[in-house]
Protein backbone atom coordinates (compact mmCIF):
# COMPACT_ATOMS: atom_id res chain seq x y z
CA UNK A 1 -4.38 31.20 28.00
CA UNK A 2 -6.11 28.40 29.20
CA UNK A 3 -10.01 27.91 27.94
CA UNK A 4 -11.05 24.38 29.68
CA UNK A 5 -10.36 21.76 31.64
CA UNK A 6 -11.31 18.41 31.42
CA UNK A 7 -11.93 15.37 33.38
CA UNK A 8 -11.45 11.97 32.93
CA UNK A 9 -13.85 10.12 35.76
CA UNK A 10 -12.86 6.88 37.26
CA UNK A 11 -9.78 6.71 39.31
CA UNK A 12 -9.26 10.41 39.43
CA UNK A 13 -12.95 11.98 40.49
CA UNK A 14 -14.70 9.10 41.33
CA UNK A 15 -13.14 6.45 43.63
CA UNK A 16 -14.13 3.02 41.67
CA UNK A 17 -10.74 1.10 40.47
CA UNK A 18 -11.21 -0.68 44.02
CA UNK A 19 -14.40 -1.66 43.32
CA UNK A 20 -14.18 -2.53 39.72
CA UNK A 21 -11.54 -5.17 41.53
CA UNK A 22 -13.62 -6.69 44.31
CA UNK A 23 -16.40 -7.26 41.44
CA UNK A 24 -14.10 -9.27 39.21
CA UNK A 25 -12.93 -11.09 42.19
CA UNK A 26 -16.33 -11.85 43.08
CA UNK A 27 -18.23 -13.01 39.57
CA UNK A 28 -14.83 -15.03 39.34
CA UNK A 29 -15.31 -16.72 42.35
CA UNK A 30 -18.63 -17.45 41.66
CA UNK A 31 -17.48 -19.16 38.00
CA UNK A 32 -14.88 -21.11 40.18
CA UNK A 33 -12.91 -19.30 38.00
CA UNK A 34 -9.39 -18.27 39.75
CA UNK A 35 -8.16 -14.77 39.31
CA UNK A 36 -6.08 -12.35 42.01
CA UNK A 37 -5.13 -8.66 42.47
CA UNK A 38 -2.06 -9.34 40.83
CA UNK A 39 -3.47 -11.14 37.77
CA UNK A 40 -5.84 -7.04 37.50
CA UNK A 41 -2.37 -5.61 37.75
CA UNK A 42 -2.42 -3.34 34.72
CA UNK A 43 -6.13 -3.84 33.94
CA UNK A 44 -6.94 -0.26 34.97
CA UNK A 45 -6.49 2.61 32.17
CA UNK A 46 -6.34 0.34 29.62
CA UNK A 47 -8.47 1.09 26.42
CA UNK A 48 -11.59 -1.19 25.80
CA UNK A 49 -10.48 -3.63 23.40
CA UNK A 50 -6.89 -4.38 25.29
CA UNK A 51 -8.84 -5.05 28.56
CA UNK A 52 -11.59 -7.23 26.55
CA UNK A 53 -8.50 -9.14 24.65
CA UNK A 54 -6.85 -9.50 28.60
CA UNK A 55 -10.23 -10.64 30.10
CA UNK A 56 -10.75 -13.39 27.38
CA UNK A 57 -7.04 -14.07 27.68
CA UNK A 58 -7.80 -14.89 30.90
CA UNK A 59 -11.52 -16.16 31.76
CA UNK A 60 -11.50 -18.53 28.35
CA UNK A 61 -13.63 -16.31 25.58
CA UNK A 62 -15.46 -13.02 25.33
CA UNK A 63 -18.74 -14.92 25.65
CA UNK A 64 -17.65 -15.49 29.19
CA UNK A 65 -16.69 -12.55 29.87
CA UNK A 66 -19.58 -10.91 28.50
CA UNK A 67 -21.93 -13.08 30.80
CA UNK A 68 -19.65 -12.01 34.12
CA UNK A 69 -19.53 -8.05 32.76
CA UNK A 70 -23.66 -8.23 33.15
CA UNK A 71 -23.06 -9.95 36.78
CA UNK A 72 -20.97 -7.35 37.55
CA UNK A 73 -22.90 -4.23 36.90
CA UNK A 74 -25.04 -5.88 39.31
CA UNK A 75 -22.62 -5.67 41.89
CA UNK A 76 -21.70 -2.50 41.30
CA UNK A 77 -24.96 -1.02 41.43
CA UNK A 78 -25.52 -2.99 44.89
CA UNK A 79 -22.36 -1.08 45.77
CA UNK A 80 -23.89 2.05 44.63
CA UNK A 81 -27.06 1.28 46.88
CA UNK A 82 -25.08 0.53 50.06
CA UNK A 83 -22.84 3.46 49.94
CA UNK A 84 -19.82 1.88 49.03
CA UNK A 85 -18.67 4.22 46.30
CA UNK A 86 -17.19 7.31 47.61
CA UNK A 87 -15.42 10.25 45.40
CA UNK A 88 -11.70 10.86 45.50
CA UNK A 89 -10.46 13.80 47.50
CA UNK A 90 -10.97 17.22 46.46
CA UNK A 91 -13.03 16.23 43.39
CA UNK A 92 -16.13 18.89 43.73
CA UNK A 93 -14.15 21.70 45.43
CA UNK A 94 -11.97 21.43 42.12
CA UNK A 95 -14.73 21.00 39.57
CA UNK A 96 -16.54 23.87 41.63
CA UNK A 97 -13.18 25.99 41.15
CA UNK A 98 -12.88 25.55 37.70
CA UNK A 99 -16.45 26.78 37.09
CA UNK A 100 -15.44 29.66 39.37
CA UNK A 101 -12.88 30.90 37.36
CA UNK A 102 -14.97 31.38 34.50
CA UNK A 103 -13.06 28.09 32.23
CA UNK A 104 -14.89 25.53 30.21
CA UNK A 105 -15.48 22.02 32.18
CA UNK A 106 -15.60 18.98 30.15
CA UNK A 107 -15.73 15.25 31.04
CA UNK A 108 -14.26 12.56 29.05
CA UNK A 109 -14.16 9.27 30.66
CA UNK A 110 -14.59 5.28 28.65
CA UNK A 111 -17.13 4.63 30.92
CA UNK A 112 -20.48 4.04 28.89
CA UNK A 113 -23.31 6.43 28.95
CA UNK A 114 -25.57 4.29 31.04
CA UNK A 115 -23.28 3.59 34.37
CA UNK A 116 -21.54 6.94 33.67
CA UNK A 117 -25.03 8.96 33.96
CA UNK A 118 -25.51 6.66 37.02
CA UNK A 119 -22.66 7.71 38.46
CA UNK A 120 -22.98 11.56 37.88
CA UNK A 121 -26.94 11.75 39.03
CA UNK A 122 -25.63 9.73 42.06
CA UNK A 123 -22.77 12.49 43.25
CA UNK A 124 -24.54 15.26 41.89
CA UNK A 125 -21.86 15.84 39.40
CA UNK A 126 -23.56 16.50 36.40
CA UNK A 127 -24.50 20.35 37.11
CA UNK A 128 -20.69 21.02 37.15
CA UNK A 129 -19.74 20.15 33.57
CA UNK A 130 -20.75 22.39 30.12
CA UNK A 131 -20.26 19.31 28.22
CA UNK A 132 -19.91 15.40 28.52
CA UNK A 133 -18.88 12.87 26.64
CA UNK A 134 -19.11 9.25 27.48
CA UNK A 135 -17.08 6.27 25.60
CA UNK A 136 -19.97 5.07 23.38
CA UNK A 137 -20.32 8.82 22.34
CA UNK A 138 -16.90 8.07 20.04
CA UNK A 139 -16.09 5.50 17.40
CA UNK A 140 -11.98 5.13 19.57
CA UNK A 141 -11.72 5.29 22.64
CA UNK A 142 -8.06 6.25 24.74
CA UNK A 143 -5.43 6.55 24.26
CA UNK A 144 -6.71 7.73 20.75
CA UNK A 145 -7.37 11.55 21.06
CA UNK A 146 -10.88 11.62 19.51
CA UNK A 147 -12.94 11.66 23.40
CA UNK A 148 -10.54 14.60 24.21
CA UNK A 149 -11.14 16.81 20.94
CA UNK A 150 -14.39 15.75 20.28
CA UNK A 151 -15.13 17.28 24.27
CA UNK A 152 -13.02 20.25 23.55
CA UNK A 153 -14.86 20.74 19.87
CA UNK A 154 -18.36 21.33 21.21
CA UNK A 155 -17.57 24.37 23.10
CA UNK A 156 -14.97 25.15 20.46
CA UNK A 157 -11.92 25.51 22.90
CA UNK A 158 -8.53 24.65 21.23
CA UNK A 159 -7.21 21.80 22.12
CA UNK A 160 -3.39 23.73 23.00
CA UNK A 161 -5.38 25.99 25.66
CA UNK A 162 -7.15 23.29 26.96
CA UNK A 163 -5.91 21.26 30.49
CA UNK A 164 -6.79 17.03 30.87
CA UNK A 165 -6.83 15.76 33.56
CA UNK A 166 -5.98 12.21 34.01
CA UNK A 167 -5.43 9.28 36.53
CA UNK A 168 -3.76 6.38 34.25
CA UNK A 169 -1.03 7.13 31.13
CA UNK A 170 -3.69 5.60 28.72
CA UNK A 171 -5.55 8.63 29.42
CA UNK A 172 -2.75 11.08 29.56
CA UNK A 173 -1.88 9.60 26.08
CA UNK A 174 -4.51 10.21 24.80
CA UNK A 175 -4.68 13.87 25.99
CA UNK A 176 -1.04 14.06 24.84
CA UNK A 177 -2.16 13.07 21.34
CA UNK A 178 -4.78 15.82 21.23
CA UNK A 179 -2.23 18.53 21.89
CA UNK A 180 -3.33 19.38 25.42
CA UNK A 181 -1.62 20.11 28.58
CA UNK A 182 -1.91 16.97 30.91
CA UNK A 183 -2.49 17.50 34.52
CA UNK A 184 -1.34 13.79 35.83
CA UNK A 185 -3.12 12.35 39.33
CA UNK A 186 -1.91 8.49 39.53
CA UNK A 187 -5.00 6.67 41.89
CA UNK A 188 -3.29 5.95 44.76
CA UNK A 189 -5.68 3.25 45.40
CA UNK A 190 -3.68 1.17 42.68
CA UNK A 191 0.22 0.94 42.73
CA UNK A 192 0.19 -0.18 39.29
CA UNK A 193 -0.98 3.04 37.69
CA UNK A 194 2.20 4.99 39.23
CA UNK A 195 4.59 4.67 35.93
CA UNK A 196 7.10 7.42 35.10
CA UNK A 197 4.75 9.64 32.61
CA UNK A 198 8.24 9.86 30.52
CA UNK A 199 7.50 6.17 29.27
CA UNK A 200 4.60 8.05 26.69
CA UNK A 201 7.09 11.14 26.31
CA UNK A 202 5.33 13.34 28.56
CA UNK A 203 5.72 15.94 30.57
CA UNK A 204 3.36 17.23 33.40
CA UNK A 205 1.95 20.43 33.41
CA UNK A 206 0.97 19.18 37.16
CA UNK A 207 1.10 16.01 38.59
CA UNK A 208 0.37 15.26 42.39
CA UNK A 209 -1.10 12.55 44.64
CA UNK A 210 -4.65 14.25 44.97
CA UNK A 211 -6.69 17.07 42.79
CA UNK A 212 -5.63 19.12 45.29
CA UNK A 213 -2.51 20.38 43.08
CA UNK A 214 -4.80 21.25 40.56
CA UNK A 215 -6.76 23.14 43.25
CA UNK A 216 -4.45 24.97 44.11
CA UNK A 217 -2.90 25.63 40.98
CA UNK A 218 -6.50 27.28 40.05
CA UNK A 219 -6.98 29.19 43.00
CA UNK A 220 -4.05 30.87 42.37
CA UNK A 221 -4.58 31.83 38.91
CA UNK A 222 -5.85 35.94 38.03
């Protein structure tokens, strides 16, 4: 019997990979520093401390990197301001179903309190979840289970009744690690994130191209 579901956030309800990208390209740019898509490839999904060690790897220390995370929020939040940010298909009609149906609805996502309350107050998401947790909220982040069972502890589900649902195999690991069913939606914005999930030893209880299958799936349930 399944108790909850929960979210991850970027890449799967919220459509921001894309513009994560374009605001590398451009603090980059402005550092006359040189950096393409395909030097991101694999940047997305990672946990905080391998994408830190790749963006030192590759911009010359965490200092700089540091300095060009700050210029970024900027741009993101003139992103914000001009529209620019748009949610992934199907995201409120399925956090709206899950609520209908009388289940739990968590969010777990990386993304720090501060930008990830910003994003929720922006869409209006906030109303849909019984309980949040944000990525300074934890002492690991993914793919170590503690967002997932920490999420699923405060409403006391059990973690083996209990649905993720993820965009990247980071995330899916994690979930996997926490004993929960893994519904898997790679972000078809970035061709990078569609790896076979049997490279972490998983297996799908769903996996589609858009919430939709989960939609579905839920809309069909007694």
């Amino acid at each position: 019997m399944i108790e909850m579901i929960i979210f991850d956030m970027d890449g799967l309800l919220i459509d921001s990979e894309q513009m994560y990208q374009r605001g590398w390209l451009q603090v980059a740019k402005k550092h006359g520093i040189s950096l393409t898509k395909a030097d991101m490839k694999g940047w997305s999904g990672q946990s905080a401390s391998q994408t830190m060690a790749k963006l030192a790897a590759h911009f010359g220390s965490e200092e700089i990197v540091e300095k060009m995370k700050t210029e970024r929020e900027i741009f993101i939040a003139a992103e914000l301001a001009k529209g620019a940010l748009q949610l992934k298909p199907y995201a409120k009609e399925t956090l709206a179903k899950v609520r209908e149906k009388g289940l739990y609805c968590g969010l777990a996502t990386s993304t720090l309190r501060k930008r990830g309350k910003m994003y929720l107050d922006y869409f209006q998401l906030a109303s849909f979840f019984d309980v949040i947790t944000f990525g300074d909220d934890v002492k690991e982040l993914k793919p170590a289970p503690d967002i997932y069972l920490a999420t699923a502890a405060k409403v006391g589900a059990n973690p083996q009744n209990t649905i993720a649902v993820e965009d990247s195999l980071t995330g899916a690991k994690a979930a996997l690690q926490a004993k929960m069913k893994v519904v898997l939606i790679p972000d078809q914005s970035l061709p990078a994130n569609h790896r076979d999930p049997a490279e972490i030893g998983l297996t799908p209880f769903l996996q589609g191209t858009s919430l939709k299958v989960l939609w579905d799936w839920l809309d069909a349930m007694n």
